[in-house]
PDB file of N, CA and C in Angstrom:
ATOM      1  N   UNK A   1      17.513  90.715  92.355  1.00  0.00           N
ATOM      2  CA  UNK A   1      18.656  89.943  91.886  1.00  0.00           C
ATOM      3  C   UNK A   1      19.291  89.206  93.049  1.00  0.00           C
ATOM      4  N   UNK A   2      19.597  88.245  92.744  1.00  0.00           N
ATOM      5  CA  UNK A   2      20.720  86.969  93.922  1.00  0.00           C
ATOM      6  C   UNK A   2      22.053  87.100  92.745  1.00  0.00           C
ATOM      7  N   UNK A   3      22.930  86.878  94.254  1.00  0.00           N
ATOM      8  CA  UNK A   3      24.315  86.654  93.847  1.00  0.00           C
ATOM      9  C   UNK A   3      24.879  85.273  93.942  1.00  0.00           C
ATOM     10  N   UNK A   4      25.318  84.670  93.297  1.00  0.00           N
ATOM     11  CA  UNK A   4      25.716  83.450  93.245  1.00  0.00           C
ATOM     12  C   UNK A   4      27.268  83.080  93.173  1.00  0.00           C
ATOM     13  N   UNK A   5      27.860  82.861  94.257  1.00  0.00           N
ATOM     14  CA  UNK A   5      29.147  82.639  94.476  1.00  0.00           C
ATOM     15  C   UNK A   5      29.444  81.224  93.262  1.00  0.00           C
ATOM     16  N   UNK A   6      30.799  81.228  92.655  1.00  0.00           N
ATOM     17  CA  UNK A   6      31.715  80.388  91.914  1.00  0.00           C
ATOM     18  C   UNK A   6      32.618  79.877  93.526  1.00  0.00           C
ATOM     19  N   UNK A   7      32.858  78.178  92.576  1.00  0.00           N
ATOM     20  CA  UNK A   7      33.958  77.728  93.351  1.00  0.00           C
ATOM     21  C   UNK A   7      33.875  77.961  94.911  1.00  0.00           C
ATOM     22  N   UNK A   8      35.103  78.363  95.584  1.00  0.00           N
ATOM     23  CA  UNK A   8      35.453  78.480  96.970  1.00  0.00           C
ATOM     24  C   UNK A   8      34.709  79.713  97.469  1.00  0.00           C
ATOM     25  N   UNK A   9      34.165  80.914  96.718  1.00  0.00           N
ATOM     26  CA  UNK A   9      33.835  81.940  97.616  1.00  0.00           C
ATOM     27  C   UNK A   9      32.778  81.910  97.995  1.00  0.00           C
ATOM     28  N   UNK A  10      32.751  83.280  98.558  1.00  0.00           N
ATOM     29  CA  UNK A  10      31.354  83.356 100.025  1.00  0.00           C
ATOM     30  C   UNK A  10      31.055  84.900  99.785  1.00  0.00           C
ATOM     31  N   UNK A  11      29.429  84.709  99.673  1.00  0.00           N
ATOM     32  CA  UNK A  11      29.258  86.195  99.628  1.00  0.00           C
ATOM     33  C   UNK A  11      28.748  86.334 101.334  1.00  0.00           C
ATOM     34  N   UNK A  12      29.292  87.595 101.948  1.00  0.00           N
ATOM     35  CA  UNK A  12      28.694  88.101 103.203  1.00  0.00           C
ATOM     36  C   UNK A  12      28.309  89.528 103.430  1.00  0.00           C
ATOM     37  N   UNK A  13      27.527  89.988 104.167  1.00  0.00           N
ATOM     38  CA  UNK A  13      27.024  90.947 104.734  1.00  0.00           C
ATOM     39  C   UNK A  13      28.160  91.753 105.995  1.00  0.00           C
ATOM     40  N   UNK A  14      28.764  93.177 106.055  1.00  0.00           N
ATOM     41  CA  UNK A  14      29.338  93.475 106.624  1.00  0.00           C
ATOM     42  C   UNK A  14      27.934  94.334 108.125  1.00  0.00           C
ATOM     43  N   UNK A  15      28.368  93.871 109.335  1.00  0.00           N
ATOM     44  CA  UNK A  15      27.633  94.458 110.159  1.00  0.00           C
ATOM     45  C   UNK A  15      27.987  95.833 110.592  1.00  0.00           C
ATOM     46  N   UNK A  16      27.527  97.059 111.048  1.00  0.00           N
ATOM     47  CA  UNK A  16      27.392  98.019 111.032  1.00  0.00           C
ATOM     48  C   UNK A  16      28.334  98.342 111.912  1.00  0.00           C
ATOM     49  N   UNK A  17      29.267  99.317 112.142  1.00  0.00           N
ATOM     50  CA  UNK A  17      30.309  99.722 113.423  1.00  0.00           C
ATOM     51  C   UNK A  17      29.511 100.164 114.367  1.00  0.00           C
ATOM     52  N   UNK A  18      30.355 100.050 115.110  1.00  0.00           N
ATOM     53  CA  UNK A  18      29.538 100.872 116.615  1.00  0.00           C
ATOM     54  C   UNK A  18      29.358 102.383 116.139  1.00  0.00           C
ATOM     55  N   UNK A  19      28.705 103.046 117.116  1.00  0.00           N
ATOM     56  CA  UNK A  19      29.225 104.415 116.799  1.00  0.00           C
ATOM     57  C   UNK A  19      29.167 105.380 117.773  1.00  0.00           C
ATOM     58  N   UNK A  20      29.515 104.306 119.419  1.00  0.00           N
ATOM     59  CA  UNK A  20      29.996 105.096 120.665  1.00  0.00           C
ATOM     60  C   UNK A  20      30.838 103.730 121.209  1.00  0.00           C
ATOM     61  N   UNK A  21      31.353 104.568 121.853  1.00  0.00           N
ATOM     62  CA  UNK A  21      32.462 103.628 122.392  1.00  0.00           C
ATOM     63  C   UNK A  21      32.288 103.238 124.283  1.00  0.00           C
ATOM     64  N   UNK A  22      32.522 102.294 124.632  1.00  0.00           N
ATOM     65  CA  UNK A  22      32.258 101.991 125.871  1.00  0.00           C
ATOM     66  C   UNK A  22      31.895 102.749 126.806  1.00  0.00           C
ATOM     67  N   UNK A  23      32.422 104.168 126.836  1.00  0.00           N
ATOM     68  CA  UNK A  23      32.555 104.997 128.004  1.00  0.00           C
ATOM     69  C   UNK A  23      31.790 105.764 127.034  1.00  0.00           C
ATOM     70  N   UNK A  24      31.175 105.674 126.116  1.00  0.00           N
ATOM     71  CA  UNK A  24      30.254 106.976 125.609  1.00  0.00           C
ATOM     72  C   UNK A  24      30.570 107.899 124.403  1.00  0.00           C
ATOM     73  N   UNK A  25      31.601 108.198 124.446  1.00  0.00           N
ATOM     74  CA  UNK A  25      31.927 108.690 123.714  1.00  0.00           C
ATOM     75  C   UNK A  25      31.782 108.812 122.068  1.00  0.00           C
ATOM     76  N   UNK A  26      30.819 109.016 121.233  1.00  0.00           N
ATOM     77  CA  UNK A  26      29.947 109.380 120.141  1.00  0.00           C
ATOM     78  C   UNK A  26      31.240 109.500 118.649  1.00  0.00           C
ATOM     79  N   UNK A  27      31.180 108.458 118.091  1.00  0.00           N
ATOM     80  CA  UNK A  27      32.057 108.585 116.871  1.00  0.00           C
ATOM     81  C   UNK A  27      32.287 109.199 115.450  1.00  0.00           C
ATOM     82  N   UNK A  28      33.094 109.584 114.809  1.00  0.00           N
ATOM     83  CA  UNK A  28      31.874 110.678 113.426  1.00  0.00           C
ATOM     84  C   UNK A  28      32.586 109.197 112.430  1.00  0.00           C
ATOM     85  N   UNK A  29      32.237 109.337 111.526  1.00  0.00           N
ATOM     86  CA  UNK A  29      32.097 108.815 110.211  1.00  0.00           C
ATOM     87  C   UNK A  29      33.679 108.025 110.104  1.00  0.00           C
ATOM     88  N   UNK A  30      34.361 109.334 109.969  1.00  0.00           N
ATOM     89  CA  UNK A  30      35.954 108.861 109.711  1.00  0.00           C
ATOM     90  C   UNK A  30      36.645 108.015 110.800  1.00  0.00           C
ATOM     91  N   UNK A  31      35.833 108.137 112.172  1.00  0.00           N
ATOM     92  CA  UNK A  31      36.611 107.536 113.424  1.00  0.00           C
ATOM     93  C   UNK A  31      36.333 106.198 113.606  1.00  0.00           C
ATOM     94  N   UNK A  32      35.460 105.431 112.964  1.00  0.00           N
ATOM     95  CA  UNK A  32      34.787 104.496 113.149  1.00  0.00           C
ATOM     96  C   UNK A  32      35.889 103.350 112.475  1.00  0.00           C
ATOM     97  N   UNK A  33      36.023 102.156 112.865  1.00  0.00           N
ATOM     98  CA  UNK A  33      37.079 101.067 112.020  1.00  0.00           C
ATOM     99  C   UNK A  33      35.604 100.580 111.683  1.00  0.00           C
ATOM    100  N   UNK A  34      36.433  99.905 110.216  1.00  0.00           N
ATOM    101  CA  UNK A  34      35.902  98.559 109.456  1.00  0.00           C
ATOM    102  C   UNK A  34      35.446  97.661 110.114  1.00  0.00           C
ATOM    103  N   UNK A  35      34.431  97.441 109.877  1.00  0.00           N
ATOM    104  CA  UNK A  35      33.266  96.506 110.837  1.00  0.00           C
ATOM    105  C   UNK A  35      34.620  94.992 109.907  1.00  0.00           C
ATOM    106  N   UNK A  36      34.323  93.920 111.075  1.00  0.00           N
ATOM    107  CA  UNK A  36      35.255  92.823 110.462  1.00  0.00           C
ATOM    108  C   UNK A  36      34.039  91.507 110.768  1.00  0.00           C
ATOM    109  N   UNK A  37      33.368  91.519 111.981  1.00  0.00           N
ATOM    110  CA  UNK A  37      32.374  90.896 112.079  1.00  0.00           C
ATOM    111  C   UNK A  37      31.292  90.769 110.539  1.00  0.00           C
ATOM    112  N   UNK A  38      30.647  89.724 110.061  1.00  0.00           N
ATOM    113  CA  UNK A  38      29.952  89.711 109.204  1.00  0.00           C
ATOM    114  C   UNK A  38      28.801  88.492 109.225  1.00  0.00           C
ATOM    115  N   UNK A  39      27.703  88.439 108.235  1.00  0.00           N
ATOM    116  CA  UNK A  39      26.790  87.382 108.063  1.00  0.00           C
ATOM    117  C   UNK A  39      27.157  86.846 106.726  1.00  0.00           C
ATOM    118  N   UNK A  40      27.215  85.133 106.832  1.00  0.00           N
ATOM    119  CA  UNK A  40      27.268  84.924 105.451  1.00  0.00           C
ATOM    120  C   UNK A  40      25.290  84.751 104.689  1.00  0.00           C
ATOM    121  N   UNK A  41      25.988  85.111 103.877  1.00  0.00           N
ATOM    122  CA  UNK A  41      24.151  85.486 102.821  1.00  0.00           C
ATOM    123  C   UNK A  41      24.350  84.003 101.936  1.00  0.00           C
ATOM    124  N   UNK A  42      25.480  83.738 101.314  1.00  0.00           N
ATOM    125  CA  UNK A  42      25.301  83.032  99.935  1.00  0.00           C
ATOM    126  C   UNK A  42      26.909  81.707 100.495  1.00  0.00           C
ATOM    127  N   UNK A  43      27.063  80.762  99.914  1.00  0.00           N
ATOM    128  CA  UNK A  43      28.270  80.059  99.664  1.00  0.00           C
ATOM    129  C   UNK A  43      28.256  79.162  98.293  1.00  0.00           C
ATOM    130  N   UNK A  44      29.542  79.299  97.746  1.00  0.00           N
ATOM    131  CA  UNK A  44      30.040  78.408  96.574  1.00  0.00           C
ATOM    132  C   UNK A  44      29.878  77.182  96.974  1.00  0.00           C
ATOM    133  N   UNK A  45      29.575  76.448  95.771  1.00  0.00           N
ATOM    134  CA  UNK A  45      29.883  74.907  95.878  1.00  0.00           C
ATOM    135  C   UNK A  45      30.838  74.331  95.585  1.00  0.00           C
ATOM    136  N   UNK A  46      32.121  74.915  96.197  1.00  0.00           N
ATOM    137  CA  UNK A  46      33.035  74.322  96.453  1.00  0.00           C
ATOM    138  C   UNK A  46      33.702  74.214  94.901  1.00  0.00           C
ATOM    139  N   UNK A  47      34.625  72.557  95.380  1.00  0.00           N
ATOM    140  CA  UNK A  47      35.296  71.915  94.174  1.00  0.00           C
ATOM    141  C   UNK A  47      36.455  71.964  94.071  1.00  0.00           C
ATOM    142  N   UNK A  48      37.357  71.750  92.466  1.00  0.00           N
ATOM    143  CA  UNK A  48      38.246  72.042  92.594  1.00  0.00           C
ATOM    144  C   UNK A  48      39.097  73.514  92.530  1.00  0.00           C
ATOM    145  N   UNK A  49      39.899  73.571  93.391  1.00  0.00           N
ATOM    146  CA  UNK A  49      40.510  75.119  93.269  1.00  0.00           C
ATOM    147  C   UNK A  49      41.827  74.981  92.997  1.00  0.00           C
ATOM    148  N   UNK A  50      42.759  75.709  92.085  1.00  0.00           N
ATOM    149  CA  UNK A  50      43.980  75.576  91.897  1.00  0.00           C
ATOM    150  C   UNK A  50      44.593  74.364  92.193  1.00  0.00           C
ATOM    151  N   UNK A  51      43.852  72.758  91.537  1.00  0.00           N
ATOM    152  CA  UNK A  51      44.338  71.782  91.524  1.00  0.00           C
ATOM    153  C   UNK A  51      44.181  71.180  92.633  1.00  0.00           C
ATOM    154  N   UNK A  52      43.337  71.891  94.401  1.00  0.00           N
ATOM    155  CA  UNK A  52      43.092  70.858  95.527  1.00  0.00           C
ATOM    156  C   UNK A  52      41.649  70.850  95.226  1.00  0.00           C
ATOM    157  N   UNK A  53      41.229  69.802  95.902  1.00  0.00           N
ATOM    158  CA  UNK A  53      39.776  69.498  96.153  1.00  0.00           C
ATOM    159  C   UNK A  53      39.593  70.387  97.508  1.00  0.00           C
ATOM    160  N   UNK A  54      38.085  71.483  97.349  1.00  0.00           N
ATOM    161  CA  UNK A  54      37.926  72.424  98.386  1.00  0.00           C
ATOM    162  C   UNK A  54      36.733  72.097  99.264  1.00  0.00           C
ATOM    163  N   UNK A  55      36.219  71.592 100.537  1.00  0.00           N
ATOM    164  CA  UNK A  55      35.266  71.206 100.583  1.00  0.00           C
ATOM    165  C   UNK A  55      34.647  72.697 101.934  1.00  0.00           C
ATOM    166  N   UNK A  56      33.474  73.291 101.293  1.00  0.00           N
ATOM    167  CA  UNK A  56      32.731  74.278 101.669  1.00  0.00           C
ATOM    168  C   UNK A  56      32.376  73.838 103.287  1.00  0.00           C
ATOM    169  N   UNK A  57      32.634  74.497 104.431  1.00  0.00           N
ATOM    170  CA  UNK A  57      32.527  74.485 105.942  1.00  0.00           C
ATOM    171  C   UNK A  57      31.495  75.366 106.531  1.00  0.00           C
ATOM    172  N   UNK A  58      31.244  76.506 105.828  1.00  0.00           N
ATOM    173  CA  UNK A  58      30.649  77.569 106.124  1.00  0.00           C
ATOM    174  C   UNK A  58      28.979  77.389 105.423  1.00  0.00           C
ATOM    175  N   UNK A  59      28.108  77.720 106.796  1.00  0.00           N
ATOM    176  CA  UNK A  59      26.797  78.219 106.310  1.00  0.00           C
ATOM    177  C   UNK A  59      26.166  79.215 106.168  1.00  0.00           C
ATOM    178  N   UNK A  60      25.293  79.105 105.422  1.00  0.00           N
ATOM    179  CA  UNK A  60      24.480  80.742 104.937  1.00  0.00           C
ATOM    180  C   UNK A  60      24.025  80.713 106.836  1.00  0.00           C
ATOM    181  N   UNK A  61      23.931  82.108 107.372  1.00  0.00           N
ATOM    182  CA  UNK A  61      23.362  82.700 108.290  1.00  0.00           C
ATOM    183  C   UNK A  61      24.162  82.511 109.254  1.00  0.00           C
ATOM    184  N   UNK A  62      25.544  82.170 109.516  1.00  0.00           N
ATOM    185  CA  UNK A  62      26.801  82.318 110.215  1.00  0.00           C
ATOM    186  C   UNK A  62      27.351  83.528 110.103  1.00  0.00           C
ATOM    187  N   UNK A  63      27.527  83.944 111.637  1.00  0.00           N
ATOM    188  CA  UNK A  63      28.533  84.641 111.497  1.00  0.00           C
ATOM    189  C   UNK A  63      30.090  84.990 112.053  1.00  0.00           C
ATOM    190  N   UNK A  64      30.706  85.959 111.104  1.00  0.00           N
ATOM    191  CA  UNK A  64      32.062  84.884 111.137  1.00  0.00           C
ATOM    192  C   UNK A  64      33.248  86.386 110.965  1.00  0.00           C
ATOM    193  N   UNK A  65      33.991  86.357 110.990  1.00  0.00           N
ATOM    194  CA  UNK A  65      35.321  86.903 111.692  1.00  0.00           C
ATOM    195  C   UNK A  65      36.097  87.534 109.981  1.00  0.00           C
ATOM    196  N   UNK A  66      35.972  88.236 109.010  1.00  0.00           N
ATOM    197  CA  UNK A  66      36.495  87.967 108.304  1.00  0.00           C
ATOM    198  C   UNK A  66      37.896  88.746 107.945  1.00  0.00           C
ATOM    199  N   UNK A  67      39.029  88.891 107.527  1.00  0.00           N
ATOM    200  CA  UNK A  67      40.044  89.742 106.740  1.00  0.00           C
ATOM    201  C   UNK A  67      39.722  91.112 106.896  1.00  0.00           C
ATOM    202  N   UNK A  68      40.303  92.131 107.616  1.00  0.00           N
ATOM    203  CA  UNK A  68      39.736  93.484 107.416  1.00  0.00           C
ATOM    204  C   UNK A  68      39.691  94.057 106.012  1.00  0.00           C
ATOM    205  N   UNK A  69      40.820  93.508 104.918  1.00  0.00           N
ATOM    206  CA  UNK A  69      40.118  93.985 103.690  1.00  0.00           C
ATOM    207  C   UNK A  69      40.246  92.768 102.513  1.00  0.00           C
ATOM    208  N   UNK A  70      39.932  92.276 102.780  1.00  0.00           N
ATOM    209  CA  UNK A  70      39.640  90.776 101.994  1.00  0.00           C
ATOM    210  C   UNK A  70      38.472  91.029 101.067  1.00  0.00           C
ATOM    211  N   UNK A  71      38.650  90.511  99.674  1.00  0.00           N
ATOM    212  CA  UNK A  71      37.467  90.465  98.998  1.00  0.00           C
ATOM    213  C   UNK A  71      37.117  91.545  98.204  1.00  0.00           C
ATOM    214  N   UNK A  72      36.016  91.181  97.419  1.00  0.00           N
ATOM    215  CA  UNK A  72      35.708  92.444  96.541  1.00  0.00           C
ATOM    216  C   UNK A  72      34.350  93.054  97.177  1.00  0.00           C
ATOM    217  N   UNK A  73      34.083  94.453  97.077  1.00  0.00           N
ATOM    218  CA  UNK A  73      32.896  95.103  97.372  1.00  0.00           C
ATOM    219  C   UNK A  73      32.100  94.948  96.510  1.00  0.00           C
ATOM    220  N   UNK A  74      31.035  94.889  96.453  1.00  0.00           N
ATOM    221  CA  UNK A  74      29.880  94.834  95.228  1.00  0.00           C
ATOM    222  C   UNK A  74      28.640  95.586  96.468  1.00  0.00           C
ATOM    223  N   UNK A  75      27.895  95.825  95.202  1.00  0.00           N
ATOM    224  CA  UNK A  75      26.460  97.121  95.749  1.00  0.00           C
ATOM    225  C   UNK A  75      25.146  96.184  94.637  1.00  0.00           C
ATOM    226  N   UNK A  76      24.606  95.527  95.703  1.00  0.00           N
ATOM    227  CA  UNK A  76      23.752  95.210  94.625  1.00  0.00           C
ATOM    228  C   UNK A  76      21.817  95.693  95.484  1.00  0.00           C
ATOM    229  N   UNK A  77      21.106  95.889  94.531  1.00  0.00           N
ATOM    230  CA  UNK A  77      19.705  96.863  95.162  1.00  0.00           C
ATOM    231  C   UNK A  77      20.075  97.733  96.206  1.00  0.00           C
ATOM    232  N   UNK A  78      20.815  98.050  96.421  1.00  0.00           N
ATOM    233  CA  UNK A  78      20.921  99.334  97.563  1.00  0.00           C
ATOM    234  C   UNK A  78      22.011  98.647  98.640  1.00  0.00           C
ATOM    235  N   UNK A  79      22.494  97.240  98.806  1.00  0.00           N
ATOM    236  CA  UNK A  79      22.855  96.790  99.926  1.00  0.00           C
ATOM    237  C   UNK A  79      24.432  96.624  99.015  1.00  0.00           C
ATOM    238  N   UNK A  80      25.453  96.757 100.380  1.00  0.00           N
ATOM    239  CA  UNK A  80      26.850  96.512 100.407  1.00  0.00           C
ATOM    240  C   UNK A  80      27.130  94.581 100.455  1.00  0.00           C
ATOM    241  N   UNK A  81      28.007  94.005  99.496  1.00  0.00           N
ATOM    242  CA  UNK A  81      28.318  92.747  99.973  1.00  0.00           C
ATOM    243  C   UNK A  81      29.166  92.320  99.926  1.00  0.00           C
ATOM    244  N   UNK A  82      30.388  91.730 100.253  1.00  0.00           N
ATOM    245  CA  UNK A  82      31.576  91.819  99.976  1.00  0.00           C
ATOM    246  C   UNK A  82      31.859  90.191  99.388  1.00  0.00           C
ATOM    247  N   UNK A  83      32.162  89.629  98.899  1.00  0.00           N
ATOM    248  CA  UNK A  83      32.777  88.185  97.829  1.00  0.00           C
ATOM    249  C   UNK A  83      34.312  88.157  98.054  1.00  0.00           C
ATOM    250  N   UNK A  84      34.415  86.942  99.233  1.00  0.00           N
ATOM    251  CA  UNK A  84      35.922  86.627  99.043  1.00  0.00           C
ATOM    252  C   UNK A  84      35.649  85.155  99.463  1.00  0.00           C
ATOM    253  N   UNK A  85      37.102  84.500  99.343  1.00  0.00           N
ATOM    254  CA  UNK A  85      37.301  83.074  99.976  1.00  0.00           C
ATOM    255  C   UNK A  85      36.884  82.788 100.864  1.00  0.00           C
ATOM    256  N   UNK A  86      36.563  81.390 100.745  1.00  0.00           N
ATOM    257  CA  UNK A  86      36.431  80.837 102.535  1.00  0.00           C
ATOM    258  C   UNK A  86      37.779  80.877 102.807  1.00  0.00           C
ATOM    259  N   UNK A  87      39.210  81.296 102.305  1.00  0.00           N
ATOM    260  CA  UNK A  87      40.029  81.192 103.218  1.00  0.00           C
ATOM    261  C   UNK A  87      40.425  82.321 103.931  1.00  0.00           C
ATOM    262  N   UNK A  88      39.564  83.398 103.489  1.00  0.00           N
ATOM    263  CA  UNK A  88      39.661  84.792 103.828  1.00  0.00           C
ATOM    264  C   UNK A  88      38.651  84.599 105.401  1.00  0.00           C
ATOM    265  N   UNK A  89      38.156  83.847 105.338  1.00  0.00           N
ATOM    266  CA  UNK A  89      37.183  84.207 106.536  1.00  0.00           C
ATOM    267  C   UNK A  89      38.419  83.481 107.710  1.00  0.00           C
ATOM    268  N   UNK A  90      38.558  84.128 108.860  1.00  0.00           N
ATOM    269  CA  UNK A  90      39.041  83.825 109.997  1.00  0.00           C
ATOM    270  C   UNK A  90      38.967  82.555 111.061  1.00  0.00           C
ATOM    271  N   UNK A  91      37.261  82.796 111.315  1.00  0.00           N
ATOM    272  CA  UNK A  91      36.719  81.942 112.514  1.00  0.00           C
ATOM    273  C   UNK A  91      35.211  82.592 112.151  1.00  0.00           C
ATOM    274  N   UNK A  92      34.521  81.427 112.721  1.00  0.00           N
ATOM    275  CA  UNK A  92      32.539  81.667 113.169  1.00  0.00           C
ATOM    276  C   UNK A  92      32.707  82.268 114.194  1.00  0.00           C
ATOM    277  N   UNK A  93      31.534  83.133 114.512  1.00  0.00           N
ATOM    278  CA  UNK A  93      31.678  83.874 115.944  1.00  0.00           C
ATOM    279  C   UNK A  93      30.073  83.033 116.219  1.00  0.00           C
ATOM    280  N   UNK A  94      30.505  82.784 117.723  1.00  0.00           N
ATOM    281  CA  UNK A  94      29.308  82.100 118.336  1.00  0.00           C
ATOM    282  C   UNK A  94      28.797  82.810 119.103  1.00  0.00           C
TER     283      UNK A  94
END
């Protein structure tokens, strides 16, 4: 199955947390923050949104800075993906 973003949103891929920290130190499950870094997989074609014209900036295989909890979770074949706005996304990370 493919997911197919409506309008303004963006489906992305959340990247994995670390799970030691600079100096070594080995993290368990609960200690770890919300990965915020992500890949975009999918983007909407745009249009109109709540009466502005939205024009789509973002490409599939960017990655980009997003909202620590922005968006909806979805589980689709085994993989995590999260669906929110392009205005939820921050910045591209280069």
């Amino acid at each position: 199955m493919k997911i197919k973003p409506l309008a303004d949103r963006v489906v992305i891929k959340m990247t994995e947390a670390e799970e030691t920290t600079k100096s070594g130190i080995i993290l368990t499950g609960n200690a770890k923050e919300k990965p915020q870094i992500a890949e975009i997989v999918e983007v909407g074609p745009g249009g109109m949104v709540d009466g502005c014209e939205v024009k789509m900036e973002l490409k599939v295989g960017q990655k980009v800075l997003a909202s620590k909890y922005a968006g909806t979770e979805v589980k689709l074949d085994g993989v995590e993906y999260t669906i929110l706005r392009q205005s939820d996304i921050l910045a591209v990370v280069e």
